[in-house]
N, C-alpha and C. Protein backbone atom coordinates (compact mmCIF):
# COMPACT_ATOMS: atom_id res chain seq x y z
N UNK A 1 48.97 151.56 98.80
CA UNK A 1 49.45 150.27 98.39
C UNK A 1 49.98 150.31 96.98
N UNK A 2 50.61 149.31 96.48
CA UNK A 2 51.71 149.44 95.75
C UNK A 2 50.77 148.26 94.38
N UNK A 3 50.56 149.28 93.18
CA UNK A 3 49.52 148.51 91.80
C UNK A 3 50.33 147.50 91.21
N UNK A 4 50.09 146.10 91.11
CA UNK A 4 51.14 145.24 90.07
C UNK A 4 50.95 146.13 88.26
N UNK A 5 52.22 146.48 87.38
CA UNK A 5 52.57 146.71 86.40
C UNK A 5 51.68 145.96 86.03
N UNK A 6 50.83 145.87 84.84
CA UNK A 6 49.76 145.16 83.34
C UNK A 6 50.76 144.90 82.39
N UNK A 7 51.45 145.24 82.21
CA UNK A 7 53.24 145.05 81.59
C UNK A 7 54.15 144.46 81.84
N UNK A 8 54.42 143.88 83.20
CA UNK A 8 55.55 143.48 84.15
C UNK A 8 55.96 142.24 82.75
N UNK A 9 55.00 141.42 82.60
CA UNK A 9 55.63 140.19 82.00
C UNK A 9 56.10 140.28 80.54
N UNK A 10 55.65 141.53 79.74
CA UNK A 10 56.39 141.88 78.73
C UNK A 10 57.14 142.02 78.41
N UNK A 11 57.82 143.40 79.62
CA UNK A 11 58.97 144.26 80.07
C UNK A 11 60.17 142.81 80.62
N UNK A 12 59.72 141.77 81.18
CA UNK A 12 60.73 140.82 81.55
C UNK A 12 61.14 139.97 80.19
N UNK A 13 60.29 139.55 79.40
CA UNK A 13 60.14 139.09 78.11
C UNK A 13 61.58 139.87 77.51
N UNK A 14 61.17 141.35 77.61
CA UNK A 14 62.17 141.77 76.54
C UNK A 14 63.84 141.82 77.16
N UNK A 15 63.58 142.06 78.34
CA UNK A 15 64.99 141.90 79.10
C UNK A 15 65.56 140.51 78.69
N UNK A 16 64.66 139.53 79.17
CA UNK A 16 65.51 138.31 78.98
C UNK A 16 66.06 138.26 77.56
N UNK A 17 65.31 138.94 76.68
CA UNK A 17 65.93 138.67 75.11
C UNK A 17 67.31 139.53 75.00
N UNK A 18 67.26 140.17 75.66
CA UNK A 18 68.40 141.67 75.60
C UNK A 18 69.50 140.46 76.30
N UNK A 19 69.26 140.11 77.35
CA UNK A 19 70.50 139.77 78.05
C UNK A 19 70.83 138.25 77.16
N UNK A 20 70.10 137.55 76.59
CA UNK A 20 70.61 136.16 76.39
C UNK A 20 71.16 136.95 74.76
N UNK A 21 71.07 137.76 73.93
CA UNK A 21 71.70 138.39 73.06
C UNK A 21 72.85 138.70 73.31
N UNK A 22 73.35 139.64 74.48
CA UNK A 22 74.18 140.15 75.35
C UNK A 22 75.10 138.77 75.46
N UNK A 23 74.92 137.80 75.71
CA UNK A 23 75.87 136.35 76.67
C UNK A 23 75.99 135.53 75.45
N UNK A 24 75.25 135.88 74.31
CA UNK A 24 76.01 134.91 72.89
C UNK A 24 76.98 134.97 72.70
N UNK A 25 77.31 133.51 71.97
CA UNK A 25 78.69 132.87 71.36
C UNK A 25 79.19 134.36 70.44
N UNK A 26 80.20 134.68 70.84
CA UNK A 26 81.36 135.49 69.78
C UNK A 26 80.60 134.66 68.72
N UNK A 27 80.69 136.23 67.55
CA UNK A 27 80.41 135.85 66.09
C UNK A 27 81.51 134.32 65.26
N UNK A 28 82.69 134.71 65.80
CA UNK A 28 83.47 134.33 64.99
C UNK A 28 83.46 131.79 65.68
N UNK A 29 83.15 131.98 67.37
CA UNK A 29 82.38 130.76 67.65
C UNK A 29 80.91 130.21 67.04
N UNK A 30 80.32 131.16 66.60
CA UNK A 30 78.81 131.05 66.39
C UNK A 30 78.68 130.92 64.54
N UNK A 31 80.03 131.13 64.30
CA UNK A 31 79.75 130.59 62.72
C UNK A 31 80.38 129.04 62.66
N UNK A 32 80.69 128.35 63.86
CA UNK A 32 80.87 127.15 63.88
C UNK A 32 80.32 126.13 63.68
N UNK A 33 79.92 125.18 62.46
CA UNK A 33 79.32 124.18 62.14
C UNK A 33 79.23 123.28 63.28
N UNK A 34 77.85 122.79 63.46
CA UNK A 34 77.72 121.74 64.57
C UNK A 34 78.40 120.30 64.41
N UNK A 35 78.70 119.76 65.00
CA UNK A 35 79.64 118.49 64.80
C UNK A 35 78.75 117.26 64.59
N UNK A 36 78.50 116.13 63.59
CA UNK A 36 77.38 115.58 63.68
C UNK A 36 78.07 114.06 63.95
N UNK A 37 79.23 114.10 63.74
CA UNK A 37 79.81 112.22 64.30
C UNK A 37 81.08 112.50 64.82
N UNK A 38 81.28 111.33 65.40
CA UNK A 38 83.10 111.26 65.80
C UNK A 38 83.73 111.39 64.88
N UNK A 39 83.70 111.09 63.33
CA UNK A 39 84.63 111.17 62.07
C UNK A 39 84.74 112.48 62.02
N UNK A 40 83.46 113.25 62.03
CA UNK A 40 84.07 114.97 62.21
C UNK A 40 84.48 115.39 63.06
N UNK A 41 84.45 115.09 64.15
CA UNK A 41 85.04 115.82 65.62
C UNK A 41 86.81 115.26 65.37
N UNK A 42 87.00 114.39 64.79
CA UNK A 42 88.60 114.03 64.65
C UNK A 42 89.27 114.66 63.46
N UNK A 43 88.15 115.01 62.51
CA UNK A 43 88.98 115.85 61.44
C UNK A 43 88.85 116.93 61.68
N UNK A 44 88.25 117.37 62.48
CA UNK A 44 88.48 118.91 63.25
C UNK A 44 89.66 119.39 63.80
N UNK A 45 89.84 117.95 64.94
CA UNK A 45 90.49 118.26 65.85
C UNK A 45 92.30 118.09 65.13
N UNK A 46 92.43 117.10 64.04
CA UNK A 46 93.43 117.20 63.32
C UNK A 46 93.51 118.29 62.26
N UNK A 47 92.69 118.58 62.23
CA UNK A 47 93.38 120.18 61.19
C UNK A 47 93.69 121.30 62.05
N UNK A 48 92.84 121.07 63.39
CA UNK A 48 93.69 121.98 64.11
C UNK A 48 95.13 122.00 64.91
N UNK A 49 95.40 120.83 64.64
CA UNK A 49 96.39 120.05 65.43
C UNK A 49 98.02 120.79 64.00
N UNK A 50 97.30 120.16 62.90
CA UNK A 50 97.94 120.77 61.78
C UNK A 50 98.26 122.15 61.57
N UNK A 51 97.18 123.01 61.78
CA UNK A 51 97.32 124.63 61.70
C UNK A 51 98.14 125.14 62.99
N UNK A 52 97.87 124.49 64.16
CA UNK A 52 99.02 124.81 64.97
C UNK A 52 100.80 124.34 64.88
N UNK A 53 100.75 123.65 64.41
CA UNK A 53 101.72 122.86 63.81
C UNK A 53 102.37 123.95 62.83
N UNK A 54 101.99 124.59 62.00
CA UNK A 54 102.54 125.11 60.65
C UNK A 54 102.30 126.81 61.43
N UNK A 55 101.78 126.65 62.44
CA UNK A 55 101.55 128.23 63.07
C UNK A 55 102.92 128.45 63.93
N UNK A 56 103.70 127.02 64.44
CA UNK A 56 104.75 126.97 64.81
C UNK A 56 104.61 126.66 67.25
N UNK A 57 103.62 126.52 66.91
CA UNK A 57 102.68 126.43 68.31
C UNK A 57 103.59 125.49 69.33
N UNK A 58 103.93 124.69 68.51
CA UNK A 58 104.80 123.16 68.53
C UNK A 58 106.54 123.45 68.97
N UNK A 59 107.38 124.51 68.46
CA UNK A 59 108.54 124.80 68.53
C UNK A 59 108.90 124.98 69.67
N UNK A 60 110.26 124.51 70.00
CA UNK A 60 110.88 124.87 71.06
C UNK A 60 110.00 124.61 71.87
N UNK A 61 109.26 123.82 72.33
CA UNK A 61 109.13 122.63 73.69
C UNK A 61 110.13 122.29 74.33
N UNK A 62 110.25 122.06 75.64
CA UNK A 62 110.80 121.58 76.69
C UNK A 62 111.25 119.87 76.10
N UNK A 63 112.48 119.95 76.21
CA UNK A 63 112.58 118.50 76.11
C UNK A 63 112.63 117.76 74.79
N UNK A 64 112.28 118.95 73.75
CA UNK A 64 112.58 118.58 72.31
C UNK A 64 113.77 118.04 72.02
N UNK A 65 113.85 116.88 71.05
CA UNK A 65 115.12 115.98 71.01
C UNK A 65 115.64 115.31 72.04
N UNK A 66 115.24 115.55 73.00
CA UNK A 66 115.66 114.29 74.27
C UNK A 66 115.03 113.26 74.27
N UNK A 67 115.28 111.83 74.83
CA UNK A 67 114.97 110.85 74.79
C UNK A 67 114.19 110.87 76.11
N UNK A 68 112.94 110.24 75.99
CA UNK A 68 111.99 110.16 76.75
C UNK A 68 112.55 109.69 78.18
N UNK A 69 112.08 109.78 79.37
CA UNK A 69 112.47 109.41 80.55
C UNK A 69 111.13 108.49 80.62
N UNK A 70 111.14 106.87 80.70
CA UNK A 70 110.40 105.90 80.79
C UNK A 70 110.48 104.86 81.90
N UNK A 71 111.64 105.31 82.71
CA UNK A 71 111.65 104.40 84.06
C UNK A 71 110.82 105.37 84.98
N UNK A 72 110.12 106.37 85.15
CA UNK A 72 109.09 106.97 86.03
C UNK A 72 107.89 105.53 85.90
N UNK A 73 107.59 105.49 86.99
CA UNK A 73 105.86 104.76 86.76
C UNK A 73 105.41 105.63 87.66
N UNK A 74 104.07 106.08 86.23
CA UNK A 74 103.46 106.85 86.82
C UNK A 74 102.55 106.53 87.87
N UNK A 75 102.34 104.95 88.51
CA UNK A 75 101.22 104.67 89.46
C UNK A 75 102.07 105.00 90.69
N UNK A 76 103.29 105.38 91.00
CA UNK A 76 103.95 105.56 92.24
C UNK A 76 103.62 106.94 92.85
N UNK A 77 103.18 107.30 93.82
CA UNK A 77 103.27 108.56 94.33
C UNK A 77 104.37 109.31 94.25
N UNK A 78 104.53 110.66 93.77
CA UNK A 78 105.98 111.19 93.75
C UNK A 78 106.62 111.05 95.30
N UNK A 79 106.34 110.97 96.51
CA UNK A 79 106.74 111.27 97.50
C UNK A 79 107.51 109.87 97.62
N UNK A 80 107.18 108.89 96.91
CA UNK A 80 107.59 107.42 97.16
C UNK A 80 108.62 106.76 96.14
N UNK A 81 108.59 107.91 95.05
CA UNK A 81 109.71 107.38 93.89
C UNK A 81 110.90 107.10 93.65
N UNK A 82 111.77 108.30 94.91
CA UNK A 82 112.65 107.93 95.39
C UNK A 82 113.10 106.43 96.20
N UNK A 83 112.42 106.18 96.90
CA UNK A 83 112.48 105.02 98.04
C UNK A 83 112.02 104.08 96.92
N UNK A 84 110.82 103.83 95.93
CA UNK A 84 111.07 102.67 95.16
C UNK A 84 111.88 102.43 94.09
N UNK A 85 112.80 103.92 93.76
CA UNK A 85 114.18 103.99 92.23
C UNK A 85 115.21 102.93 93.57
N UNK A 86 115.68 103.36 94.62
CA UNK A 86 116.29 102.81 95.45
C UNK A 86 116.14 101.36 95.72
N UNK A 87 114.84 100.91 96.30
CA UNK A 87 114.76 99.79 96.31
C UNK A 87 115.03 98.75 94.85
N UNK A 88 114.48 99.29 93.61
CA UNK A 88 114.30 98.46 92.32
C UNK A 88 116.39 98.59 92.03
N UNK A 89 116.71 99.35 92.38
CA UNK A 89 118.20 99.56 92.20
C UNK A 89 118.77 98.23 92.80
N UNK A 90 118.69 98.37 94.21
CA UNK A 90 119.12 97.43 94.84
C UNK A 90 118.43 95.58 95.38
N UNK A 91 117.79 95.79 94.08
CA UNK A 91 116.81 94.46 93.92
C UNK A 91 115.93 93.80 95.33
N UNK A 92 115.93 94.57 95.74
CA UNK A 92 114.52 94.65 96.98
C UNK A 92 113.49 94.65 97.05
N UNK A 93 112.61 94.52 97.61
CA UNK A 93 110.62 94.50 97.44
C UNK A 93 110.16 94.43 99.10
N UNK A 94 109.16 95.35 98.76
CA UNK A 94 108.46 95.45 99.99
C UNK A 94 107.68 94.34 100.47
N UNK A 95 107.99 94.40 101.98
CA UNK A 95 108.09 93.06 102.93
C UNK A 95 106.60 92.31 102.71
N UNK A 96 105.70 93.29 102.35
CA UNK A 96 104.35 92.14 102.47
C UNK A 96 105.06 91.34 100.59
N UNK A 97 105.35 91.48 99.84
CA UNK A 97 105.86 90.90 98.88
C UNK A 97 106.74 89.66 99.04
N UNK A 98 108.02 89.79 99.99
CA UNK A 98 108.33 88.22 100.75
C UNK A 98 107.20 87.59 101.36
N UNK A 99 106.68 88.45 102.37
CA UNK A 99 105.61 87.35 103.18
C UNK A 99 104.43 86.79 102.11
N UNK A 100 104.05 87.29 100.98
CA UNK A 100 103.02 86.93 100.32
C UNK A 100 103.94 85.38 99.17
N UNK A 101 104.67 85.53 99.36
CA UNK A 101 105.86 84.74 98.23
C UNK A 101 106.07 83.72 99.40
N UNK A 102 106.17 83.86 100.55
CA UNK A 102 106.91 82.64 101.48
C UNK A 102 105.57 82.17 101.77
N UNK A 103 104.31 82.51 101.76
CA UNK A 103 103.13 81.98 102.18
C UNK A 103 102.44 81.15 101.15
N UNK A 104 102.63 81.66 99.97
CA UNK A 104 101.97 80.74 99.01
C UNK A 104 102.86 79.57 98.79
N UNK A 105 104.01 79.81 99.21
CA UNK A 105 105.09 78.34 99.03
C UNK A 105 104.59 77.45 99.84
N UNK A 106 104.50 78.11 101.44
CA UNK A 106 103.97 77.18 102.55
C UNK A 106 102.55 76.54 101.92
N UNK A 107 101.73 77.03 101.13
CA UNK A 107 100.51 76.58 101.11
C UNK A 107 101.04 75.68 100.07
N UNK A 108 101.65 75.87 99.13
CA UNK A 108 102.08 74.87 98.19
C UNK A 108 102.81 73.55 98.46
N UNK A 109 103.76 73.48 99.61
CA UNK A 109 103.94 72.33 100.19
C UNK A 109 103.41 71.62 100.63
N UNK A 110 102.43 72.31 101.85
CA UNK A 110 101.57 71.75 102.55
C UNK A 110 100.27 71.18 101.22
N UNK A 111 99.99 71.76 100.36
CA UNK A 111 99.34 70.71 99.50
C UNK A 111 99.76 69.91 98.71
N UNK A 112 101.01 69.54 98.77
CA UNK A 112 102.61 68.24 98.21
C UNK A 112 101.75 67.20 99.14
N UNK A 113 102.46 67.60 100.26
CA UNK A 113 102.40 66.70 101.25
C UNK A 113 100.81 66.46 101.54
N UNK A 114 99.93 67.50 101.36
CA UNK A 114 98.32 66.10 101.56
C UNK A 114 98.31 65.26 100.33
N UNK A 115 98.76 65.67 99.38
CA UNK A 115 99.04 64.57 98.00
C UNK A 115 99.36 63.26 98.48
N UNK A 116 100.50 63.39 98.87
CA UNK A 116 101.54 62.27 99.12
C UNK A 116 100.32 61.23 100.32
N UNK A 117 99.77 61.88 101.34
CA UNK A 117 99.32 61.42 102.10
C UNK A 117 97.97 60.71 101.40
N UNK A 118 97.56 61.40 100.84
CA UNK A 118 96.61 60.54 100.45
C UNK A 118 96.86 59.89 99.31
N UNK A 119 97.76 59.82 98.80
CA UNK A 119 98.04 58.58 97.61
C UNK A 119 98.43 57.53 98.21
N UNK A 120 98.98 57.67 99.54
CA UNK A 120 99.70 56.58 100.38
C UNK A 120 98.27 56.29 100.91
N UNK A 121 97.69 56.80 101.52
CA UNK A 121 96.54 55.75 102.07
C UNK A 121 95.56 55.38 100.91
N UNK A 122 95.31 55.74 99.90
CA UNK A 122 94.46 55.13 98.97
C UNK A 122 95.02 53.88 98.61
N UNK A 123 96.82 54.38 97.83
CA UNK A 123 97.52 52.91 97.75
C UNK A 123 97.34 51.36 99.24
N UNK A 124 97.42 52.03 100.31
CA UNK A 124 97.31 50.84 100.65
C UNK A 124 96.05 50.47 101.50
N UNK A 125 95.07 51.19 101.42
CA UNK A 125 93.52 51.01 101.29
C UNK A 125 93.09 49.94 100.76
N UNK A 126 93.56 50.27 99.47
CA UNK A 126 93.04 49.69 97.69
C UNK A 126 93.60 48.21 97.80
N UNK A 127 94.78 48.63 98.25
CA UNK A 127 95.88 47.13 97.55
C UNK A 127 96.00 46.13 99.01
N UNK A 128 95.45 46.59 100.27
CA UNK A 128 95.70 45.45 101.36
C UNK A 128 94.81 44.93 101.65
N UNK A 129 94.98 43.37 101.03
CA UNK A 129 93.14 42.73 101.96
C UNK A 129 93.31 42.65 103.38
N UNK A 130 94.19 42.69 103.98
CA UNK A 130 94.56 42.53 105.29
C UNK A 130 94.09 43.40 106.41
N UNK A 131 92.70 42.96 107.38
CA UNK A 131 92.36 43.82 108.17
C UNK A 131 93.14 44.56 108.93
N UNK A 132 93.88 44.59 109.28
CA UNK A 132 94.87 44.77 110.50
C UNK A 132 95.55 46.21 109.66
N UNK A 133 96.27 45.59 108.40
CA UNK A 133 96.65 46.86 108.03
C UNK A 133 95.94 48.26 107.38
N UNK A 134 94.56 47.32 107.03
CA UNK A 134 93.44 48.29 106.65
C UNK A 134 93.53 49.58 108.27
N UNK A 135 93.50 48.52 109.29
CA UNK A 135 92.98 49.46 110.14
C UNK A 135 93.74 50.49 110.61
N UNK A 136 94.99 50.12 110.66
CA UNK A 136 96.39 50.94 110.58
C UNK A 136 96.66 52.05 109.74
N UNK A 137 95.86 51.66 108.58
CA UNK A 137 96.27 52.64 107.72
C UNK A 137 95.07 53.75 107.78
N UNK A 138 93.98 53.43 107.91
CA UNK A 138 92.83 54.13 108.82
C UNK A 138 93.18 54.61 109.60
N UNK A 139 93.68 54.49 111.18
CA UNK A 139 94.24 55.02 111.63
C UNK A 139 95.03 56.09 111.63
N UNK A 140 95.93 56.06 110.42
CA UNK A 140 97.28 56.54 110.22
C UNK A 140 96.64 57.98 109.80
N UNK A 141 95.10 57.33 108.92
CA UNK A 141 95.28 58.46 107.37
C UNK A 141 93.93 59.82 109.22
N UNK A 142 93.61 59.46 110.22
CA UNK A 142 92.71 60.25 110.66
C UNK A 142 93.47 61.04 111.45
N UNK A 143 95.26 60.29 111.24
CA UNK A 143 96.17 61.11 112.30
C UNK A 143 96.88 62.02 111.08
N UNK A 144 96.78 62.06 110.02
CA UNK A 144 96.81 62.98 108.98
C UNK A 144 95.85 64.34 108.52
N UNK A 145 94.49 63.67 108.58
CA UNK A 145 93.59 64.75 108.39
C UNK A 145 93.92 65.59 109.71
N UNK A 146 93.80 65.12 110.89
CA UNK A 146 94.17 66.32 112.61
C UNK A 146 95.06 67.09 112.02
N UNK A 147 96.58 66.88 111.51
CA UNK A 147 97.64 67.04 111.34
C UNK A 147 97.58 68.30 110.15
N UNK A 148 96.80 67.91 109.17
CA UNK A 148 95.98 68.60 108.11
C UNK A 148 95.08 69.91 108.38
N UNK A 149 94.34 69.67 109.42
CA UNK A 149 93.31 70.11 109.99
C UNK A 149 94.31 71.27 111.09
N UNK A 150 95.04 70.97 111.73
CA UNK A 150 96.02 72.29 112.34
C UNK A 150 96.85 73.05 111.24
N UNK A 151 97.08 72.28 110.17
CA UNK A 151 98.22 73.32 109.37
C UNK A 151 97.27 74.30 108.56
N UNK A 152 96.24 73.52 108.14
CA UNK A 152 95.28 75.06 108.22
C UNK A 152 95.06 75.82 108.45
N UNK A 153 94.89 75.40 109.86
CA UNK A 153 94.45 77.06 110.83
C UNK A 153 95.64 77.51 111.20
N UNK A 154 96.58 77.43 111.11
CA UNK A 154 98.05 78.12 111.43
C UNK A 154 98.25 78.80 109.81
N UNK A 155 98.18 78.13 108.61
CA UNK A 155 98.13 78.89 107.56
C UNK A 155 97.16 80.10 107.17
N UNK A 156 96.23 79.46 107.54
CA UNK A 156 94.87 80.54 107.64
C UNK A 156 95.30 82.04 108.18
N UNK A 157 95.87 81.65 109.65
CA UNK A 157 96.13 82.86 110.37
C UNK A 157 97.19 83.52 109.68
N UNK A 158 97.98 82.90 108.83
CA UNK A 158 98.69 83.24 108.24
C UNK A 158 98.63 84.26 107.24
N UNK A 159 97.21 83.69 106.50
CA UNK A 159 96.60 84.37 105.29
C UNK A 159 95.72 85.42 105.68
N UNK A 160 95.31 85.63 106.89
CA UNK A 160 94.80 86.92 107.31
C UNK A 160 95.74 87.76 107.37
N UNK A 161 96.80 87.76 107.97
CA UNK A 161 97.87 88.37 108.19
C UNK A 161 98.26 89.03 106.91
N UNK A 162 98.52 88.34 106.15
CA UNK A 162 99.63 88.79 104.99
C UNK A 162 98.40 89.17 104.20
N UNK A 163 97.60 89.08 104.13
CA UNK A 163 96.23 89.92 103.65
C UNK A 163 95.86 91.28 103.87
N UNK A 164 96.07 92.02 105.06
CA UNK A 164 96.02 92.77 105.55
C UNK A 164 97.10 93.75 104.98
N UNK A 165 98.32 93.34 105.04
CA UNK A 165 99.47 93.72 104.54
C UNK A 165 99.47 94.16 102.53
N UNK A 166 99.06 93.26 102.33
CA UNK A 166 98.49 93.83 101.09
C UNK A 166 97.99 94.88 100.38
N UNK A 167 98.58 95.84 99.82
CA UNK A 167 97.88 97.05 99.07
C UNK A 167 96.77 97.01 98.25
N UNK A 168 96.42 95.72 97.62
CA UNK A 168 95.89 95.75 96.47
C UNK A 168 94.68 94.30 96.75
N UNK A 169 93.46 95.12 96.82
CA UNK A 169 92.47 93.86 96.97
C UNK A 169 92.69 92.40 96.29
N UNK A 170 92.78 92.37 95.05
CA UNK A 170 92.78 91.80 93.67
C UNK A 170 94.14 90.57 94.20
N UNK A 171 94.98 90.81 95.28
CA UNK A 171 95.82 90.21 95.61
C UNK A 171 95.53 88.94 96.92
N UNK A 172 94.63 89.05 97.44
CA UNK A 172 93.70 88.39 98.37
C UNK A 172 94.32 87.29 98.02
N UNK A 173 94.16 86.44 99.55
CA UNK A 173 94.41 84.82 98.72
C UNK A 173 93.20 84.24 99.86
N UNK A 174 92.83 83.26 99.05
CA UNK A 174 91.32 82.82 100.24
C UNK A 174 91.97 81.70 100.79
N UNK A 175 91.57 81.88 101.86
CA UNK A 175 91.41 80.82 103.32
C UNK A 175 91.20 79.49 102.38
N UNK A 176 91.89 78.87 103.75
CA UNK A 176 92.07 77.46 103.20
C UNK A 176 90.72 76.18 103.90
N UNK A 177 90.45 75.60 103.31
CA UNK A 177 89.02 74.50 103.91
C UNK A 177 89.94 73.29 103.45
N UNK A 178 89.94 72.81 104.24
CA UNK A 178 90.01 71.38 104.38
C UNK A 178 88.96 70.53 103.59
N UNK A 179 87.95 70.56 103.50
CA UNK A 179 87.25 69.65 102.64
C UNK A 179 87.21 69.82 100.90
N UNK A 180 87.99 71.10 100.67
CA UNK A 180 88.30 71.81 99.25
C UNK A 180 89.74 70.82 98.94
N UNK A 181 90.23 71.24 100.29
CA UNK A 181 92.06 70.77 100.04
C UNK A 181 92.18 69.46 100.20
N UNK A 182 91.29 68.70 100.48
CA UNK A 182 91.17 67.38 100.60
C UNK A 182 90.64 66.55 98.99
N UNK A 183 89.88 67.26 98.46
CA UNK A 183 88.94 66.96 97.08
C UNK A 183 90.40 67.35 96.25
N UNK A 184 91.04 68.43 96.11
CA UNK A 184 92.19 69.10 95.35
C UNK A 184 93.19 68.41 95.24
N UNK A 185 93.52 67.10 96.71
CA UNK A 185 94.30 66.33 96.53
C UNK A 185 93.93 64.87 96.26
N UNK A 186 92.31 64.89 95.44
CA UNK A 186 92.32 63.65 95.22
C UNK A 186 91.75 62.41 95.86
N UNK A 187 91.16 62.96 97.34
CA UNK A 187 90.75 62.40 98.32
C UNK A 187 89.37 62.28 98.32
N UNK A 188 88.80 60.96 97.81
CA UNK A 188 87.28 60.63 97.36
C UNK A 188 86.42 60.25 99.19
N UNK A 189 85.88 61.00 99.53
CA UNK A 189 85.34 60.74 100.62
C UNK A 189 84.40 59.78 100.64
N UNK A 190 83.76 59.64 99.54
CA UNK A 190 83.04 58.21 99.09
C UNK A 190 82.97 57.15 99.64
C-alpha cells in the first residue's frame, strides 16, 4: 500500500508560491499606482489619451477631415436602413403608424361628440321644467349612451388591433370604458 508524504502540504505550499510568482503582473504593470477615486482614473486616462496623441497614435484615421455622416440612426438594424433611407426620402411611415394616427383621431372625435351629447342633455335637463321634454330628453340621452356603448367596443377592437401592430410597448393606448369616457366628458351621474 501506498504511505501519505508527512510533507505533501509543504511541498504544495511551496508550489503554489512558485506558480502565483510565475502568473504576476509584468514588472513594468506592477509598478502601477493603485487608483483611489474617479478624479484619478480620469487624469490617467487623459494623459494617456495625450501621450498617444503626441506619440502620433491619432494620425491618419479613416475619415479624417470628412464631415461626419449623421443621417445613420443608429437604433435601425443595418438590414433595414436601406428600406427606412427610402421610405424617410419619400415621406412615408410604416402602416401601423397611419393606423395608430387614424385611431387616435377616431377616439378623438368620438370623444367631441360624447361632449356635445352630453352638454345637450344637461342643457336641456337643467333648463326644461317641462315633463314631457324632460322625458324625451331622457330618452334621447339612454339612446346615446347604447350608441356610446357600441362605438366603444368597435374602437376597442380597434385598439387591440393596432396594438399588436405596434413595435414599441411604451406606445400602447388603453381600452376605452365608458364610465371613464363618460366622467371625461363631463357627465355627472349624480
Amino acid at each position: 500500500m501506498h504511505k501519505p508524504d508527512p510533507n505533501a502540504r509543504n511541498k504544495a505550499r511551496v508550489y503554489k508560491a512558485q506558480q502565483e510568482q510565475s502568473n504576476s503582473e509584468p514588472e513594468e504593470t506592477a509598478a502601477r499606482p493603485s487608483l483611489r477615486s474617479e478624479q484619478e482614473y480620469v487624469d490617467v486616462v487623459g494623459h494617456r489619451i495625450e501621450e498617444a496623441m503626441r506619440n502620433g497614435a491619432f494620425d491618419n484615421l479613416r475619415g479624417t477631415g470628412k464631415p461626419l455622416n449623421l443621417q445613420r440612426n443608429p437604433y435601425v438594424p443595418e438590414e433595414m436602413e436601406m428600406a427606412y433611407s427610402i421610405m424617410q426620402k419619400n415621406d412615408i411611415a410604416p402602416e401601423w403608424i397611419y393606423d395608430r394616427a387614424d385611431l387616435l383621431r377616431r377616439i378623438e372625435d368620438f370623444r367631441i361628440q360624447l361632449r356635445e351629447w352630453v352638454a345637450g342633455y344637461r342643457t336641456t335637463h337643467t333648463q326644461t321644467e317641462d315633463a314631457v321634454l324632460r322625458a324625451r330628453a331622457a330618452e334621447t340621452w339612454h339612446l346615446r349612451v347604447r350608441e356610446a356603448e357600441a362605438a366603444i367596443v368597435d374602437l376597442n377592437r380597434r385598439i387591440a388591433t393596432v396594438n399588436l401592430k405596434q413595435p414599441l410597448l411604451q406606445l400602447e393606448i388603453f381600452k376605452l370604458r365608458l364610465d371613464e369616457e363618460l366622467a371625461r366628458a363631463g357627465f355627472d351621474a349624480g
